[in-house]
N, C-alpha and C. Protein backbone atom coordinates (compact mmCIF):
# COMPACT_ATOMS: atom_id res chain seq x y z
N UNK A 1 12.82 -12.69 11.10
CA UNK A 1 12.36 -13.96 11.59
C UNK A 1 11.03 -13.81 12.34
N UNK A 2 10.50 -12.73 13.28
CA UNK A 2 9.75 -12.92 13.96
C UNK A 2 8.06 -12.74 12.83
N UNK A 3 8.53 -12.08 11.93
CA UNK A 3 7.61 -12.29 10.60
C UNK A 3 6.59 -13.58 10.48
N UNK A 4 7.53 -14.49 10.38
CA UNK A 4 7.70 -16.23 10.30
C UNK A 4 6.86 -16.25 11.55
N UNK A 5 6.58 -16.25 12.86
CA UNK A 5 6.29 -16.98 14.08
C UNK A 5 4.47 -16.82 14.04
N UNK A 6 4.15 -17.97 13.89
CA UNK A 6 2.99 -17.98 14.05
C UNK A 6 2.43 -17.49 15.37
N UNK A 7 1.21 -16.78 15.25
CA UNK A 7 0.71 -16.03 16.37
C UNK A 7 0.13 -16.54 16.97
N UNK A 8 -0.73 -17.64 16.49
CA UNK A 8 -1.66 -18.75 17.48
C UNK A 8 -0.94 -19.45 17.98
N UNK A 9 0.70 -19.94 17.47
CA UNK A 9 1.46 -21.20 18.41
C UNK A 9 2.23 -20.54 19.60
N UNK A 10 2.16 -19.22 19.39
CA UNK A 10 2.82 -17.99 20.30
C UNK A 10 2.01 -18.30 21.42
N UNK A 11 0.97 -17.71 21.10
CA UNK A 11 -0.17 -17.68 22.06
C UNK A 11 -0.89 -18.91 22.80
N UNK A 12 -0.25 -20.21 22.10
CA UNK A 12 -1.01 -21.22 23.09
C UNK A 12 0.59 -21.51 23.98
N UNK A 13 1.90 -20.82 23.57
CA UNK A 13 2.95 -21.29 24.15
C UNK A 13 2.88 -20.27 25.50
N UNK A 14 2.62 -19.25 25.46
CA UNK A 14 1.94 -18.73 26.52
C UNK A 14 0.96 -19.03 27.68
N UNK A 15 0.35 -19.36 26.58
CA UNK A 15 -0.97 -19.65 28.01
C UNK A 15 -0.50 -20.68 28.77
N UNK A 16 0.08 -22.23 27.97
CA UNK A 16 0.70 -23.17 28.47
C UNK A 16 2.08 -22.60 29.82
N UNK A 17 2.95 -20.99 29.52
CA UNK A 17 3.43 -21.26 30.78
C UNK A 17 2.78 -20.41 31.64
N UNK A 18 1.91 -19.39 31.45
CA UNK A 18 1.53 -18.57 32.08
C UNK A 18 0.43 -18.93 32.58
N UNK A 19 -0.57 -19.37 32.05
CA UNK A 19 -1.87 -18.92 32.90
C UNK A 19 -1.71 -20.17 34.12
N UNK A 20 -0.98 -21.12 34.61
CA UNK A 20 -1.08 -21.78 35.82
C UNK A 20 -0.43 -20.99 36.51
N UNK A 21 0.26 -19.95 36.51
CA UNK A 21 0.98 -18.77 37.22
C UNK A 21 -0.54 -17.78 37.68
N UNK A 22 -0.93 -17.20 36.78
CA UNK A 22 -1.86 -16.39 36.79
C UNK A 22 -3.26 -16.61 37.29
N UNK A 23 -3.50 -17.73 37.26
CA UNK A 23 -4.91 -18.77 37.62
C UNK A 23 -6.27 -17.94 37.36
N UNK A 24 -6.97 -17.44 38.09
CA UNK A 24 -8.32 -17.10 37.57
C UNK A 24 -8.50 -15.50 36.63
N UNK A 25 -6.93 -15.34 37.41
CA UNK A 25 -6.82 -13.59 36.87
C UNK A 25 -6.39 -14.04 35.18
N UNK A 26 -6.57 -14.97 34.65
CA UNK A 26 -6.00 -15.61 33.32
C UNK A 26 -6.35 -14.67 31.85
N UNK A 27 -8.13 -15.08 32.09
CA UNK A 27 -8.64 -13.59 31.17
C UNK A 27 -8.55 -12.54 30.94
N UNK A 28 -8.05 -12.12 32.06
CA UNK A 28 -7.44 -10.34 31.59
C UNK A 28 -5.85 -10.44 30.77
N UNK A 29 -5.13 -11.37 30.73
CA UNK A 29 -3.89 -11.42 30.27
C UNK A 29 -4.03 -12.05 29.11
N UNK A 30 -5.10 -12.99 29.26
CA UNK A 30 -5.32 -13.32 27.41
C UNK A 30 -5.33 -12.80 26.82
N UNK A 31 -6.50 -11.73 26.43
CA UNK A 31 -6.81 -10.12 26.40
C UNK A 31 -5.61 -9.95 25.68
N UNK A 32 -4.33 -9.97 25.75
CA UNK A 32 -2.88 -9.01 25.06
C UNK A 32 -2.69 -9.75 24.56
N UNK A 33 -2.61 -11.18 24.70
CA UNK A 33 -1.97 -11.84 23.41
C UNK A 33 -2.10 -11.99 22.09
N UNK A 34 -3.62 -11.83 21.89
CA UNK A 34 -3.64 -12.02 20.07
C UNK A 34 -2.86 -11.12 19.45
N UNK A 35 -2.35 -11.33 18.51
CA UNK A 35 -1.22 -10.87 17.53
C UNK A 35 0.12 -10.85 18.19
N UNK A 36 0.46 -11.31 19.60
CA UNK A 36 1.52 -11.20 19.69
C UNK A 36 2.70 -11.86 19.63
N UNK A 37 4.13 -11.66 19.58
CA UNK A 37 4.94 -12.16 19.03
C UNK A 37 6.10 -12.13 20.02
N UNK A 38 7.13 -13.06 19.85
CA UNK A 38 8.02 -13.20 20.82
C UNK A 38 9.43 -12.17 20.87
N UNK A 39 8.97 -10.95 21.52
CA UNK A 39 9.95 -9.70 20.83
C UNK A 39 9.88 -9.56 22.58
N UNK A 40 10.67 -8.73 22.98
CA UNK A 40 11.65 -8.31 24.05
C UNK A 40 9.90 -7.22 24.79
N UNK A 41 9.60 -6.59 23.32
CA UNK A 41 8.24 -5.99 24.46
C UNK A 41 7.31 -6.47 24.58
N UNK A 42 7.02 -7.27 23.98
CA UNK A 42 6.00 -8.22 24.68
C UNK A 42 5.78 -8.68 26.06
N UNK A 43 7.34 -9.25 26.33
CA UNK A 43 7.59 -9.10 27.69
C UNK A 43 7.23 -7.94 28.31
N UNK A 44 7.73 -6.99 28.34
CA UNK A 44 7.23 -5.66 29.10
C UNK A 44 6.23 -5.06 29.18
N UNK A 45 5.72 -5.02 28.03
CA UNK A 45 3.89 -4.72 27.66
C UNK A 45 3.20 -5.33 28.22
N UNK A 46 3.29 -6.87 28.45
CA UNK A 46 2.34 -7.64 28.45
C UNK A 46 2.70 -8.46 29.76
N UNK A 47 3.50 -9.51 30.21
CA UNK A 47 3.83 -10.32 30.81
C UNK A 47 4.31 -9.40 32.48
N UNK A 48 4.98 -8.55 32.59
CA UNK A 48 5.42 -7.54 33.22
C UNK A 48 4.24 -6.23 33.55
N UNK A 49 4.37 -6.44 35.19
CA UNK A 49 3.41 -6.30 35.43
C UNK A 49 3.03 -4.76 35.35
N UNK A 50 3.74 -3.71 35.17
CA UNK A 50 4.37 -2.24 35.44
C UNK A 50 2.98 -1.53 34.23
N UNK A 51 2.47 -2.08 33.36
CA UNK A 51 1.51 -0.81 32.21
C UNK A 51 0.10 -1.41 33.32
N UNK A 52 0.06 -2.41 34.08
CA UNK A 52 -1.18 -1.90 35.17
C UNK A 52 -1.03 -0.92 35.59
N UNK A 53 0.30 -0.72 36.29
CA UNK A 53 0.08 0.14 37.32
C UNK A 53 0.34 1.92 36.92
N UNK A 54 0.39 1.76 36.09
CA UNK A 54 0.40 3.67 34.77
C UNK A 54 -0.56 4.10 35.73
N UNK A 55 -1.48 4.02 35.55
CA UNK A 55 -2.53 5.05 36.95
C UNK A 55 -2.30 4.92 38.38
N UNK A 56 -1.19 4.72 38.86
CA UNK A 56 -1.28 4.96 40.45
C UNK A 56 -0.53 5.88 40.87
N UNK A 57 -0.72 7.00 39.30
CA UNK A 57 -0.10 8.37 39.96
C UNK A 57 1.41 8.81 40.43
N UNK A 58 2.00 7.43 40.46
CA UNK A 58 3.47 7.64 40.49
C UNK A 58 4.25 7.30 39.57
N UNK A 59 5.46 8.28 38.86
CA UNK A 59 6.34 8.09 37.97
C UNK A 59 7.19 6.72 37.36
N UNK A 60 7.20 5.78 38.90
CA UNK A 60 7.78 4.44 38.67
C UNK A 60 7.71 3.96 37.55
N UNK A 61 6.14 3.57 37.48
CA UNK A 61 5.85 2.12 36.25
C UNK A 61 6.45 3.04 35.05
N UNK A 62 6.15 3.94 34.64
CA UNK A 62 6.42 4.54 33.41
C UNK A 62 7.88 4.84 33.08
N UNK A 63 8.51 4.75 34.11
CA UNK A 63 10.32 4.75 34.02
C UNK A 63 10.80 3.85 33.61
N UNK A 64 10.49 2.66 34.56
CA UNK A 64 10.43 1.29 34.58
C UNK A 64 10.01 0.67 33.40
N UNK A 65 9.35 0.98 32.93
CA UNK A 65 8.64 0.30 31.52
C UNK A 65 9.80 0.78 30.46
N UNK A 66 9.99 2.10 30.88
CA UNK A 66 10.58 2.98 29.17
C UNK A 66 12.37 3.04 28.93
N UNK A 67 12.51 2.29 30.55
CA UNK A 67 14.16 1.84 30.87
C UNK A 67 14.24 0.63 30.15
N UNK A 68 13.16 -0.67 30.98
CA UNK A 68 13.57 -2.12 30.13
C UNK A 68 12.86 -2.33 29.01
N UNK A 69 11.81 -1.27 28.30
CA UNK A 69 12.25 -1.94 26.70
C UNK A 69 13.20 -1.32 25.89
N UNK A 70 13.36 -2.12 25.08
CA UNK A 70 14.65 -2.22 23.95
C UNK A 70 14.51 -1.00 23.12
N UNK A 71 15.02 0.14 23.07
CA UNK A 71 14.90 1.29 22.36
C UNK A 71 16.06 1.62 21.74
N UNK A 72 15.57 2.76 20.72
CA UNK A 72 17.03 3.10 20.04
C UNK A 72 17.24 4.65 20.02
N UNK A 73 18.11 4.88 19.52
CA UNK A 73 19.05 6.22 19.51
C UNK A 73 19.92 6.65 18.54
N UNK A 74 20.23 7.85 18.48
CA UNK A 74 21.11 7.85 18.02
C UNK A 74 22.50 9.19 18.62
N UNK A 75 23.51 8.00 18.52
CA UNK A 75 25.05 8.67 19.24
C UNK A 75 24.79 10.34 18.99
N UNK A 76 25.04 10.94 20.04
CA UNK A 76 25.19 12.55 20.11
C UNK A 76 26.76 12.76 20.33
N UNK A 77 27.22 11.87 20.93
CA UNK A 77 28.89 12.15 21.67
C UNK A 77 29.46 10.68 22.29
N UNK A 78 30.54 10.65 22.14
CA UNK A 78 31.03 9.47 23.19
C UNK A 78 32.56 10.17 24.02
N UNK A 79 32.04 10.20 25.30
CA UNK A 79 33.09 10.22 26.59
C UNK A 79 33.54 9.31 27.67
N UNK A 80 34.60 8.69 26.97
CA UNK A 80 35.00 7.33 27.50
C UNK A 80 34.16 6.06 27.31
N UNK A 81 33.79 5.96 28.96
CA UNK A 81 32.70 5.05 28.82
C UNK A 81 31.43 4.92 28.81
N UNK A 82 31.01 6.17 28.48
CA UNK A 82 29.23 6.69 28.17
C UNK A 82 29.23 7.59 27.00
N UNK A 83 28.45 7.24 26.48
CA UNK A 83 27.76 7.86 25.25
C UNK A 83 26.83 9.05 25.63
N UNK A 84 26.34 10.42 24.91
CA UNK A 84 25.26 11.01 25.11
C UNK A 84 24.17 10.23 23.53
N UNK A 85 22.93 9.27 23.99
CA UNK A 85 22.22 9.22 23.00
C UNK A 85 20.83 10.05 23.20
N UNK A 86 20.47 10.06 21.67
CA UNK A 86 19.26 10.72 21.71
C UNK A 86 18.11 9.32 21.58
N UNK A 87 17.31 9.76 22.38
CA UNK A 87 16.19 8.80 21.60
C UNK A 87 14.88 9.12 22.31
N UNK A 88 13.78 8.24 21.70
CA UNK A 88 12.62 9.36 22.08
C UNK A 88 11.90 8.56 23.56
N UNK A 89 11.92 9.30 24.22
CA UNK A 89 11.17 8.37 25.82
C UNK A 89 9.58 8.25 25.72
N UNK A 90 9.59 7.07 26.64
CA UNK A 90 8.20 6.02 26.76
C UNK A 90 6.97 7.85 27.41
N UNK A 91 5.71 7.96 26.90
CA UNK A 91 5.04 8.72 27.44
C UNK A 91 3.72 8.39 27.91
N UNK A 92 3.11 8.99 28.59
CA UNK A 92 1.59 8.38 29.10
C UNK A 92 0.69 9.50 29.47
N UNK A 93 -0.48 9.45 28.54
CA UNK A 93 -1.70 10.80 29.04
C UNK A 93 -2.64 10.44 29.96
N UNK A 94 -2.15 9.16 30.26
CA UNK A 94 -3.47 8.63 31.45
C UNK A 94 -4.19 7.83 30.42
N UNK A 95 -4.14 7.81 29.25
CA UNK A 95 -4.78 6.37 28.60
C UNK A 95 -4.20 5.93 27.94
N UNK A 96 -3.00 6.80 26.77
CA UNK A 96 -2.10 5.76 25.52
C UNK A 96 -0.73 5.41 26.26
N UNK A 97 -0.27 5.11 25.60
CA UNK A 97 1.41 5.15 25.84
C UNK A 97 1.90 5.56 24.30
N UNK A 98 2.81 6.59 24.44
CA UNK A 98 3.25 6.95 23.07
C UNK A 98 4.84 7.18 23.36
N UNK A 99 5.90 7.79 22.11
CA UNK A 99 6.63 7.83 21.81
C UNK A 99 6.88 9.64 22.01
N UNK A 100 7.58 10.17 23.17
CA UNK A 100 8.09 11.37 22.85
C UNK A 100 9.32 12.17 21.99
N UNK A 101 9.06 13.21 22.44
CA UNK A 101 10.39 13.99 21.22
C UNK A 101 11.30 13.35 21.55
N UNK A 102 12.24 13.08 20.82
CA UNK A 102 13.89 12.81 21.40
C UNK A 102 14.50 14.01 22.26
N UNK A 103 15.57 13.05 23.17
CA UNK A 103 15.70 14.02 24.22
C UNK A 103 16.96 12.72 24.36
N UNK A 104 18.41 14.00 25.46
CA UNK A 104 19.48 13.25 25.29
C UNK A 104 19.14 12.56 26.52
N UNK A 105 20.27 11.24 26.37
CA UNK A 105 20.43 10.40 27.82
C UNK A 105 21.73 10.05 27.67
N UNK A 106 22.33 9.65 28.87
CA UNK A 106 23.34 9.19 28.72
C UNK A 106 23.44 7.64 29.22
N UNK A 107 24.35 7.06 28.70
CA UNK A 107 24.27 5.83 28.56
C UNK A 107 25.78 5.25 28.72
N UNK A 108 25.86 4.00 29.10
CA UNK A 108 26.77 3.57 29.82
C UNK A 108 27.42 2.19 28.25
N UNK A 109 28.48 2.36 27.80
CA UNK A 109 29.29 1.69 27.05
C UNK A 109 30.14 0.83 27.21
N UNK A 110 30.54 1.05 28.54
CA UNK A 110 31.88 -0.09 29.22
C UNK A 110 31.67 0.16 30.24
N UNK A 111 32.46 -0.98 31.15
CA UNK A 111 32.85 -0.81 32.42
C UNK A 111 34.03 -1.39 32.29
N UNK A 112 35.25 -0.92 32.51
CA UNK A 112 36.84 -1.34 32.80
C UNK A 112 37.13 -1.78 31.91
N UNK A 113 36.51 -1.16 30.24
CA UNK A 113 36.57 -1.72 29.18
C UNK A 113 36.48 -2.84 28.96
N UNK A 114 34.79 -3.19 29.57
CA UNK A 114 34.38 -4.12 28.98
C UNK A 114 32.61 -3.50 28.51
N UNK A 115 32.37 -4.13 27.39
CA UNK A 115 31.03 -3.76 26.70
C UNK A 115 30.77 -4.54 26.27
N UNK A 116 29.13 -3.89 25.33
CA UNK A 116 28.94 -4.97 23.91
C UNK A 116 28.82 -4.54 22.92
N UNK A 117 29.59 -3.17 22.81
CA UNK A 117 29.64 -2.46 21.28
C UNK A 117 30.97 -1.76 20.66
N UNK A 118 31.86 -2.39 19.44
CA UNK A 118 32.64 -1.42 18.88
C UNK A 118 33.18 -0.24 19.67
N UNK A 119 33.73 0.51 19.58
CA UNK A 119 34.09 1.92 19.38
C UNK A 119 33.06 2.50 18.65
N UNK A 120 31.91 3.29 19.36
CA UNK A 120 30.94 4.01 18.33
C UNK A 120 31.28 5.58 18.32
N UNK A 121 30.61 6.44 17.25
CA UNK A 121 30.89 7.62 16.88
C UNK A 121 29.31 8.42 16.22
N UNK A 122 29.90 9.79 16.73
CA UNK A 122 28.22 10.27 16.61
C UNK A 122 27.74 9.81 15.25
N UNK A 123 26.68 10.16 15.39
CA UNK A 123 25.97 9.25 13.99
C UNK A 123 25.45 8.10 13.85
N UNK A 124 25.89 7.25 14.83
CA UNK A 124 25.30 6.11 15.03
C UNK A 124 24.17 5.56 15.73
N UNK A 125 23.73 4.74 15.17
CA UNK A 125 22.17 4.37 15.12
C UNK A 125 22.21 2.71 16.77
N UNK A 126 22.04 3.40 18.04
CA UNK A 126 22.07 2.31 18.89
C UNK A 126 20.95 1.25 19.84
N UNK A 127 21.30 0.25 19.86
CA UNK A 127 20.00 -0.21 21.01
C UNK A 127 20.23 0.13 22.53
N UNK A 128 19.43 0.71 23.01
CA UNK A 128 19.48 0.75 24.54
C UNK A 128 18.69 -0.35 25.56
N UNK A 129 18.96 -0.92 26.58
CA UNK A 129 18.41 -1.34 27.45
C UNK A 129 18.49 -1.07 28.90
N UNK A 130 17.72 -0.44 29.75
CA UNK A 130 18.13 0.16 30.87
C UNK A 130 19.29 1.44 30.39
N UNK A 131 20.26 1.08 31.29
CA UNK A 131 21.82 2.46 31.00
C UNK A 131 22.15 1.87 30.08
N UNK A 132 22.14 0.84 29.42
CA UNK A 132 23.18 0.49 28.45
C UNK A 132 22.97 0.73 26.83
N UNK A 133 24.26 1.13 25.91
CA UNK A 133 23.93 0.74 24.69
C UNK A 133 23.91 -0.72 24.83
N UNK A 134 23.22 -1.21 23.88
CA UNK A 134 23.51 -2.72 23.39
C UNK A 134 24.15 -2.94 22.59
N UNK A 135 24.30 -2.49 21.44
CA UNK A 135 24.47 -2.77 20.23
C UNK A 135 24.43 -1.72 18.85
N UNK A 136 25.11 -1.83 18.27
CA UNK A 136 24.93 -0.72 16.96
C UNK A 136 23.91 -1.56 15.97
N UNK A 137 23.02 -0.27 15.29
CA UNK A 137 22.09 -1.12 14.38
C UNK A 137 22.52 -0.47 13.12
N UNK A 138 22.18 -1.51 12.19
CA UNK A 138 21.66 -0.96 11.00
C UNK A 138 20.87 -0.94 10.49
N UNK A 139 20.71 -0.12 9.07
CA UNK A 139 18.99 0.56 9.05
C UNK A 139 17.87 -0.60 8.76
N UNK A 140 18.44 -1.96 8.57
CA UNK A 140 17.36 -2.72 8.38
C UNK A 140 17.35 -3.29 10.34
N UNK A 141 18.34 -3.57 11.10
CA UNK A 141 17.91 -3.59 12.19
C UNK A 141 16.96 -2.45 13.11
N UNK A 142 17.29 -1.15 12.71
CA UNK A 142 16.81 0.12 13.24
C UNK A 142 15.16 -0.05 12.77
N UNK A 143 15.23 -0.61 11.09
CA UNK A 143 13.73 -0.42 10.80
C UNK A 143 12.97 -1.79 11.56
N UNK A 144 13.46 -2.77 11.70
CA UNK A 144 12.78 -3.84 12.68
C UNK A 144 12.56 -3.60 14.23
N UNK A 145 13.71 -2.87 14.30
CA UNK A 145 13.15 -2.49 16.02
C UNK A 145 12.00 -1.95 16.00
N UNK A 146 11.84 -0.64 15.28
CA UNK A 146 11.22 0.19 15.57
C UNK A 146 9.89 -0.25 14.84
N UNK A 147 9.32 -1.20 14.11
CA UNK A 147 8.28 -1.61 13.94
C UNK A 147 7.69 -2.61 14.56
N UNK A 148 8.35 -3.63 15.25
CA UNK A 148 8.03 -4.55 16.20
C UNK A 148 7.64 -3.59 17.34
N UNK A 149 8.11 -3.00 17.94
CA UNK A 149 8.64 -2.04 19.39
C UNK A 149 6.91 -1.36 18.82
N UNK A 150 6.68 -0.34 17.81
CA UNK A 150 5.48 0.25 17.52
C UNK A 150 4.31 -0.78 17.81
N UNK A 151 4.61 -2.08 16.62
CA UNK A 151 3.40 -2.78 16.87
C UNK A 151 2.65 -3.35 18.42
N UNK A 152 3.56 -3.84 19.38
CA UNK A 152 3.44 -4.02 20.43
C UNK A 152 2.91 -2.77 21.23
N UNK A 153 3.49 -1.69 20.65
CA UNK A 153 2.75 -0.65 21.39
C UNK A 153 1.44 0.15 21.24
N UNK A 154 1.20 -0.47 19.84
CA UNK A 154 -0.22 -0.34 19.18
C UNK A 154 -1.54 -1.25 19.79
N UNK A 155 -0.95 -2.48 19.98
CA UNK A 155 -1.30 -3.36 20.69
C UNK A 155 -1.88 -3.19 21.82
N UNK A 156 -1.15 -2.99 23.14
CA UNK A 156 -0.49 -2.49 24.69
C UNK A 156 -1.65 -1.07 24.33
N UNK A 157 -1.59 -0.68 23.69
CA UNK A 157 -2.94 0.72 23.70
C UNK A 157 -4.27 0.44 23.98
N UNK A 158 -4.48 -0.80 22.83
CA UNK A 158 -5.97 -1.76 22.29
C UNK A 158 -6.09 -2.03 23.51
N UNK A 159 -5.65 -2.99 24.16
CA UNK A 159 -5.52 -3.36 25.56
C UNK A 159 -5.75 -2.56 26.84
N UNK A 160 -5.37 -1.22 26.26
CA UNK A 160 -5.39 -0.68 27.77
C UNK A 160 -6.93 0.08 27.53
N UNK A 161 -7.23 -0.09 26.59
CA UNK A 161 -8.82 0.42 26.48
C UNK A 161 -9.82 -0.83 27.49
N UNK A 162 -9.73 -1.68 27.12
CA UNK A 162 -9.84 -3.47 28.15
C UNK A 162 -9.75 -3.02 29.37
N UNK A 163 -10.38 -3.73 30.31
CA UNK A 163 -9.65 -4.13 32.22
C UNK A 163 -8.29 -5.23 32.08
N UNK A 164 -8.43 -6.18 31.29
CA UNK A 164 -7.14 -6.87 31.55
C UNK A 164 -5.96 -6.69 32.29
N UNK A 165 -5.26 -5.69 31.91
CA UNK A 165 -4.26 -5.68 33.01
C UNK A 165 -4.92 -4.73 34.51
N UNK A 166 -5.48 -4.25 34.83
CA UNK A 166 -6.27 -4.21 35.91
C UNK A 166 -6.44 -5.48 36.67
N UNK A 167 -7.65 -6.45 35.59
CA UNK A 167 -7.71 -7.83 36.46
C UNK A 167 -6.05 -8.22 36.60
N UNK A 168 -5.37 -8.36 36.03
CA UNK A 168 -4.03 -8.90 36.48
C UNK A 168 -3.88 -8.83 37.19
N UNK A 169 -3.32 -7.55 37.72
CA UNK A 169 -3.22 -6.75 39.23
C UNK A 169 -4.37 -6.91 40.66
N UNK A 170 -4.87 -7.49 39.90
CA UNK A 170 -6.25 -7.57 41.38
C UNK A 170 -6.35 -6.58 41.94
C-alpha cells in the first residue's frame, strides 16, 4: 500500500500539521520530506527529534533511534517469555547511519501471557519495537520492511549531508 501514497499529498499533509509546531525552524524539516512516505521511520528519521542530536557525543540518540524503529530479526531461541533475536543494530560514523552485523538481543514476548505473537520458534523471521517482538513476518512482509526501513534510511543520510535537522534543534 504505501507504494500507492502519493508523495506530494504526504508532504503537504505534513507541513499542514507540522510546520505551525516548528515555525521558522520549518526549512530545515522540509529538507526530509521529499520522497517521503507514511512508514513508522519516517517518524523517527524525520519528525523525532534524536538523528539531530547523533553528534553530541553521547550514545543516547543512537539507542534511542535504533530501539523505536521497527526492525527485524530473526528467532535464535525462545525462553518463556523472551526470545533471543538476531538482527542487525542502527550504526553511526559521525556522518551515515547504517545497518550493522547482526548481533543477538533479547526481546520480550509476553508478559503474564499476554503478547502479540503466536508461539514462535527459531527460524522465524520477527518485527521488533523497543524490547518487544511485534509480530511474525513473512517474506513478502520481511521484504517490505526492510525496503521501506532502507529507503528512509537512504533518505535520513541525503539529509544529514543538509543543516536541516541541526536548524530543527536550534
Amino acid at each position: 500500500v504505501l507504494d500507492l501514497v502519493d508523495t506530494a499529498d504526504f508532504g503537504n499533509t505534513v507541513e499542514d500539521r507540522f510546520r505551525p509546531r516548528v515555525g521558522g525552524r520549518w526549512p530545515g524539516m522540509a529538507e526530509a520530506i521529499p520522497g517521503g512516505i507514511p512508514h513508522h521511520s519516517f517518524h523517527v528519521f524525520v519528525t523525532y527529534p534524536w538523528v539531530g542530536l547523533l553528534d553530541s557525543g553521547r550514545g543516547e540518540p543512537l539507542d534511542i533511534l535504533d530501539r523505536c524503529r521497527i526492525r527485524w530479526g530473526v528467532v535464535a531461541s525462545v525462553h518463556g517469555d523472551r526470545a533471543v533475536v538476531w538482527s542487525r543494530p542502527l550504526c553511526w560514523d559521525g556522518q551515515q547511519l547504517s545497518l550493522g552485523e547482526p548481533r543477538p538481543e533479547s526481546a520480550i514476548l509476553s508478559v503474564d501471557g499476554l503478547g502479540f505473537v503466536e508461539p514462535l520458534q527459531a527460524g522465524d523471521w520477527v518485527s521488533l519495537h523497543w524490547e518487544w517482538v511485534c509480530d511474525r513476518l513473512d517474506q513478502r512482509q520481511l521484504a517490505n520492511l526492510q525496503r521501506f526501513s532502507n529507503r528512509q534510511l537512504d533518505m535520513t543520510n541525503r539529509d544529514l549531508a543538509h543543516p536541516g535537522h541541526a536548524l530543527i534543534l536550534g
